[in-house]
N, C-alpha and C. Protein backbone atom coordinates (compact mmCIF):
# COMPACT_ATOMS: atom_id res chain seq x y z
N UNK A 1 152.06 271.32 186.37
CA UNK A 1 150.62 271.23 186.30
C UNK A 1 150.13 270.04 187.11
N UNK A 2 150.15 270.00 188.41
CA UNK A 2 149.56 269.17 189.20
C UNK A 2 148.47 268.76 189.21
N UNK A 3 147.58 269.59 188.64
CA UNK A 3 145.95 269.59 188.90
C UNK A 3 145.43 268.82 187.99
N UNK A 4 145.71 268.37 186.75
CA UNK A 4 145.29 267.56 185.79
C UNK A 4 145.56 265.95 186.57
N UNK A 5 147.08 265.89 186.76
CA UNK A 5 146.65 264.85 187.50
C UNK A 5 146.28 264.49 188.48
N UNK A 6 145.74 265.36 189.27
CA UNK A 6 144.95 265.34 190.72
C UNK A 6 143.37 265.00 189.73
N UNK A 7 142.97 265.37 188.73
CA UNK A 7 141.47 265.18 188.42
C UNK A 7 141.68 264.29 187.53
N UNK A 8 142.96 263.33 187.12
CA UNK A 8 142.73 262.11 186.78
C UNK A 8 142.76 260.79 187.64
N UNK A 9 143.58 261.01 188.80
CA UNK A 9 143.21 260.50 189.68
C UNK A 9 141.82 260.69 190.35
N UNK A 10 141.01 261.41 190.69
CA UNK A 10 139.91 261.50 191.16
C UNK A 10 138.85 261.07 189.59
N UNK A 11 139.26 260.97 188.81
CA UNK A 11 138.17 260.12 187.88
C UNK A 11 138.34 258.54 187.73
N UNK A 12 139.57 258.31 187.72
CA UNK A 12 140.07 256.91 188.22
C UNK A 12 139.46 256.30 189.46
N UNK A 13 139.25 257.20 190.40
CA UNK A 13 138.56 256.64 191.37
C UNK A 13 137.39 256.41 191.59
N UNK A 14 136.49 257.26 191.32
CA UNK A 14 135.19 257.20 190.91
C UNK A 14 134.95 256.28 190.29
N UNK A 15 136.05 255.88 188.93
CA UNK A 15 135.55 254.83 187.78
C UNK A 15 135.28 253.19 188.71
N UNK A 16 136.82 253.11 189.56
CA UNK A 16 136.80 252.37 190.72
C UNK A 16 135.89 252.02 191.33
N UNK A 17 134.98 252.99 192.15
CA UNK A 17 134.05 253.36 193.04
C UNK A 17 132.94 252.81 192.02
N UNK A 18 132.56 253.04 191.01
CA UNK A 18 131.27 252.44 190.00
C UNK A 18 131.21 251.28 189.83
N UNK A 19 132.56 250.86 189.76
CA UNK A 19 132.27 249.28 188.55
C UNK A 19 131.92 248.34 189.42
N UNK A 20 131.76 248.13 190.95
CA UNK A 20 130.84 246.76 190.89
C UNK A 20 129.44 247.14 190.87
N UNK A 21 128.93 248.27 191.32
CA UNK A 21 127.64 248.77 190.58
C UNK A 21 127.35 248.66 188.85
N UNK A 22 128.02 249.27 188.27
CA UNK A 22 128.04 248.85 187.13
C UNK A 22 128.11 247.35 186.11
N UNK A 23 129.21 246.47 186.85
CA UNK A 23 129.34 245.50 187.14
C UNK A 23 127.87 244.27 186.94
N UNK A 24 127.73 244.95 188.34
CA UNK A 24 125.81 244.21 188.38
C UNK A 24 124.87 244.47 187.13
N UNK A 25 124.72 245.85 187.34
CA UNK A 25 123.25 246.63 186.71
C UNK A 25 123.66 245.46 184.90
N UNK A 26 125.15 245.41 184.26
CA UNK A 26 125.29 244.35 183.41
C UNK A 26 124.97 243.16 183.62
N UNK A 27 125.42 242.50 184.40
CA UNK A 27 124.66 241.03 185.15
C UNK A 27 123.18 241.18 184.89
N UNK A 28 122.81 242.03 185.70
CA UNK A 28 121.29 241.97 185.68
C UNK A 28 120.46 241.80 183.94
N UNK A 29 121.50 243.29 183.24
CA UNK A 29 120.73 243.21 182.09
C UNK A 29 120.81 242.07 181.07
N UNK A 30 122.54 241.34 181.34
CA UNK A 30 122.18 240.55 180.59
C UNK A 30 121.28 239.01 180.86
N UNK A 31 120.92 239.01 182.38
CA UNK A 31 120.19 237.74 182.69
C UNK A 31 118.60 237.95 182.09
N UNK A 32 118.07 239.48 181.67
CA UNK A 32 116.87 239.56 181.04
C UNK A 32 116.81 238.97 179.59
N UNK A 33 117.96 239.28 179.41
CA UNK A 33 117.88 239.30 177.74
C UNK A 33 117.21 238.14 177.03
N UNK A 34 117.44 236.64 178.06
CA UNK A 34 116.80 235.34 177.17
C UNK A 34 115.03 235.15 177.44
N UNK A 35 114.86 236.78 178.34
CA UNK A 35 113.12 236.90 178.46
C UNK A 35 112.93 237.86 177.65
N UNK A 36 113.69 238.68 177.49
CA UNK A 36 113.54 239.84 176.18
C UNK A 36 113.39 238.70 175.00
N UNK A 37 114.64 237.82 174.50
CA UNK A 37 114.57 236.83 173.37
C UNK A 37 113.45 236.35 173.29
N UNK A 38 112.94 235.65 174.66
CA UNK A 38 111.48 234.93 174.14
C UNK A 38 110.74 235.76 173.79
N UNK A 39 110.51 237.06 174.47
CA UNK A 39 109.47 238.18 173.85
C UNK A 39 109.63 238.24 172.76
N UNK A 40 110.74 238.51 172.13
CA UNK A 40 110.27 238.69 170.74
C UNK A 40 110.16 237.78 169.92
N UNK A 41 110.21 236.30 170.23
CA UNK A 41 110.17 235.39 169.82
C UNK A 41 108.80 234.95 169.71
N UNK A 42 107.42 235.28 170.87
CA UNK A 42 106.11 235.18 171.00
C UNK A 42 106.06 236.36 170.10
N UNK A 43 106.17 237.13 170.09
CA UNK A 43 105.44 238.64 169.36
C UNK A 43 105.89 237.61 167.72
N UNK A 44 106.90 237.74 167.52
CA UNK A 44 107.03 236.93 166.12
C UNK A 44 106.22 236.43 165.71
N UNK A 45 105.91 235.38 166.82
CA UNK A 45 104.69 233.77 166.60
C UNK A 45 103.56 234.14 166.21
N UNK A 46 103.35 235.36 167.12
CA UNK A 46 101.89 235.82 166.82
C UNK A 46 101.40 236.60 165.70
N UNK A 47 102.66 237.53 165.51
CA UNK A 47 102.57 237.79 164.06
C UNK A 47 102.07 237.46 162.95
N UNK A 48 103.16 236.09 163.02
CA UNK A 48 102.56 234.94 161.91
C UNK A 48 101.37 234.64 162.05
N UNK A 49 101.20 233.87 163.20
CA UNK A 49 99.65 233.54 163.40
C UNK A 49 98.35 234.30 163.00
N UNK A 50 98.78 235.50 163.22
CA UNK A 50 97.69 236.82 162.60
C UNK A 50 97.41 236.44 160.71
N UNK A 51 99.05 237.16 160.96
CA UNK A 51 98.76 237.08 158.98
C UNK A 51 98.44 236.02 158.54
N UNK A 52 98.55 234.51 159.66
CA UNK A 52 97.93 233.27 158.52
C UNK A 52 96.28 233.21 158.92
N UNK A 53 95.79 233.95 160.20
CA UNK A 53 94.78 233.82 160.38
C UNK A 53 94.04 235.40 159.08
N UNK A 54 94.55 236.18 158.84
CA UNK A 54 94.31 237.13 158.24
C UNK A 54 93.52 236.82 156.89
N UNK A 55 95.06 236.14 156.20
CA UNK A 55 94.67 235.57 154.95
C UNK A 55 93.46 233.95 154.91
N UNK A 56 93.21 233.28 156.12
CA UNK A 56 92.40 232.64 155.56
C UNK A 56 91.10 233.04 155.80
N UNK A 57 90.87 234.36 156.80
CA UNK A 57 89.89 234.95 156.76
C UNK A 57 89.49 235.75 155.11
N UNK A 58 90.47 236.25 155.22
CA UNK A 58 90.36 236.94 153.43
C UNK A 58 89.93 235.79 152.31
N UNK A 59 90.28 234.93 152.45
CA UNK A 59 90.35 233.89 151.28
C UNK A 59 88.79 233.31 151.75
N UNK A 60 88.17 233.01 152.94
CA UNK A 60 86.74 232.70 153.70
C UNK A 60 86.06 233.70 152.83
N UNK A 61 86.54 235.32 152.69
CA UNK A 61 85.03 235.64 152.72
C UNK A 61 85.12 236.23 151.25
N UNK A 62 86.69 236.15 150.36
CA UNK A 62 86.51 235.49 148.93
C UNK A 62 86.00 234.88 148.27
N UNK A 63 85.77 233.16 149.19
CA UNK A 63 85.03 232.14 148.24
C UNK A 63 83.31 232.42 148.34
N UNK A 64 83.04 232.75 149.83
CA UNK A 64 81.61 233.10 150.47
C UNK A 64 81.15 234.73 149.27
N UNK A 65 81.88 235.24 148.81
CA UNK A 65 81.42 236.15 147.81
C UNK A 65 81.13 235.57 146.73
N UNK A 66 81.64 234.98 146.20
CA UNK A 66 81.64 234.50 144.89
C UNK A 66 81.16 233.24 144.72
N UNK A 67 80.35 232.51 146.14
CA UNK A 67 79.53 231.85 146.02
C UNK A 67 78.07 232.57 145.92
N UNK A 68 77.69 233.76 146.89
CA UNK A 68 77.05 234.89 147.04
C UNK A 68 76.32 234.89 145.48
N UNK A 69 77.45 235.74 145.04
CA UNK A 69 77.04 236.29 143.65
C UNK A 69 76.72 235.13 142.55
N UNK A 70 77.13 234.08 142.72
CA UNK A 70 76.80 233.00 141.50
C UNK A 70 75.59 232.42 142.04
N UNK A 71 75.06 232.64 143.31
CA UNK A 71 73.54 232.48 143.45
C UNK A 71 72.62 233.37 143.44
N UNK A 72 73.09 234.72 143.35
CA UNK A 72 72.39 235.53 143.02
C UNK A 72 72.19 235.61 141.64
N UNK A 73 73.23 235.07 140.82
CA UNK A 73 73.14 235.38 139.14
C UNK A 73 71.46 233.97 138.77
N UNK A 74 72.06 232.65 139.43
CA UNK A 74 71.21 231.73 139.53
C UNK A 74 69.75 232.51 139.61
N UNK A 75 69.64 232.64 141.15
CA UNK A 75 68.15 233.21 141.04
C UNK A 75 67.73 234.43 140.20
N UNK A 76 68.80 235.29 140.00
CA UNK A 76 67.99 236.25 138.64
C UNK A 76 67.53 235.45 137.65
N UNK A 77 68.68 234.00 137.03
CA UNK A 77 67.81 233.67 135.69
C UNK A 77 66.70 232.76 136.05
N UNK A 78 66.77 232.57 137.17
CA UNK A 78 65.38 231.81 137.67
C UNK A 78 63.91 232.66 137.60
N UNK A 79 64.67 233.72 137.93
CA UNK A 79 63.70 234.66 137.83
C UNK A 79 63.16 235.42 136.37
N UNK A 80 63.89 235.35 135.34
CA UNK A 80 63.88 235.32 134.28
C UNK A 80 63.50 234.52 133.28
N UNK A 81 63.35 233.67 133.58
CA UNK A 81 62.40 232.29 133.46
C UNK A 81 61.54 232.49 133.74
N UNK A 82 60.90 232.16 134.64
CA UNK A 82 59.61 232.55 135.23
C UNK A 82 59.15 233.70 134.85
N UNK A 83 59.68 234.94 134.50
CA UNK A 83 58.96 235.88 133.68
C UNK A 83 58.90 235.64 132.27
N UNK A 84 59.50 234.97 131.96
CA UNK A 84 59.34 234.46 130.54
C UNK A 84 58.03 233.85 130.57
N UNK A 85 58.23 232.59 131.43
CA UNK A 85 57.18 231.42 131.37
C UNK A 85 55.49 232.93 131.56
N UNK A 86 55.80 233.57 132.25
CA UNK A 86 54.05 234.38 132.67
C UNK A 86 53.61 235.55 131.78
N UNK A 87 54.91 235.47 130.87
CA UNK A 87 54.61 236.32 130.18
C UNK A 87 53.63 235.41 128.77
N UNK A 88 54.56 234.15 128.65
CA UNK A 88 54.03 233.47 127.49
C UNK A 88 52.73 232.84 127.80
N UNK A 89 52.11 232.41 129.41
CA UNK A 89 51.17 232.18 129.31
C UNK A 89 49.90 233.14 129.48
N UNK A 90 50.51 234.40 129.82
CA UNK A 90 49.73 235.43 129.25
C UNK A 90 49.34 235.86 128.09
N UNK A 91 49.94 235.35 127.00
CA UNK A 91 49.92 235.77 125.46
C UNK A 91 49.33 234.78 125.14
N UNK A 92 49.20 233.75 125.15
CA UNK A 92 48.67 232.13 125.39
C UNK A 92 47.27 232.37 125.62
N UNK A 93 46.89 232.90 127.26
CA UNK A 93 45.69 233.31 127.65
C UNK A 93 45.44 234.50 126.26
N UNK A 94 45.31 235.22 126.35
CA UNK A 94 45.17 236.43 125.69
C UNK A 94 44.54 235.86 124.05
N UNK A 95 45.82 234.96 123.45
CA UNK A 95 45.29 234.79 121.94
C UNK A 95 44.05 233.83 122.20
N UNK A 96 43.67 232.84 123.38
CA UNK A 96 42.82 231.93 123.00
C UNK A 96 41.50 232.79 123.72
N UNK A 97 41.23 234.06 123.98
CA UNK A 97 40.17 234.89 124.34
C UNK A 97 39.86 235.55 123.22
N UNK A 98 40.81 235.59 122.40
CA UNK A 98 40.82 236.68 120.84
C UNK A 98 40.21 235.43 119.89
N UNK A 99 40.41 234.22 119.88
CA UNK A 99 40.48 233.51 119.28
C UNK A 99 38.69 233.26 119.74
N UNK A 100 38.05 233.33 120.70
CA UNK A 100 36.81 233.14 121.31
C UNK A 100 35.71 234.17 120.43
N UNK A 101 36.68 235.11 120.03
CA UNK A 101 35.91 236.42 119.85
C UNK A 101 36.09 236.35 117.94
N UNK A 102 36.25 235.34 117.46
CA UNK A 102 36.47 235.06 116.05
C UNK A 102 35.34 234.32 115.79
C-alpha cells in the first residue's frame, strides 16, 4: 500500500509549507492580546463607573423624592390650617352678625 504513504508524505509537506505562515498569523495574534487585555480592562472600568454613576443617580432622585413629598405633606397641612383658620373666622363673622340681630 504505497499510496497512504505517498498522502502522508504530501500532508507532511504542506504542514511544512504552512508553519511559518502559521507561525506569524500566532506572533501576530499574540502581540494583540495586551490591546485586547486593555480592552477589556477599559470596558470593565467603565462598567463600574456606570453602575457607581447609576446608583448615585438612583440614590439623587431617592432623596429629591422624599424631600418632594415631605413638602408636599408640609404645604397640605399648611393648607389645612389656613382652612381651618377661614373657616373659624367665618363662624366668628357669622355668630357676631347673629349676635347683631339679638
Amino acid at each position: 500500500h504505497p499510496k497512504p504513504q505517498h498522502n502522508y508524505n504530501l500532508i507532511k509537506e504542506v504542514a511544512i509549507s504552512y508553519k511559518p505562515s502559521i507561525d506569524k498569523l500566532f506572533k501576530q495574534a499574540n502581540s494583540k492580546l495586551p490591546m485586547i487585555d486593555d480592552s477589556i480592562n477599559q470596558i470593565s472600568q467603565t462598567i463600574i463607573d456606570l453602575e457607581s454613576k447609576f446608583k448615585e443617580i438612583r440614590n439623587e432622585i431617592e432623596n429629591e423624592s422624599k424631600k418632594l413629598i415631605q413638602s408636599i405633606k408640609e404645604r397640605e397641612k399648611r393648607l389645612f390650617e389656613q382652612l381651618k383658620e377661614i373657616k373659624e373666622q367665618k363662624k366668628i363673622k357669622l355668630e357676631n352678625q347673629l349676635n347683631l340681630f339679638q
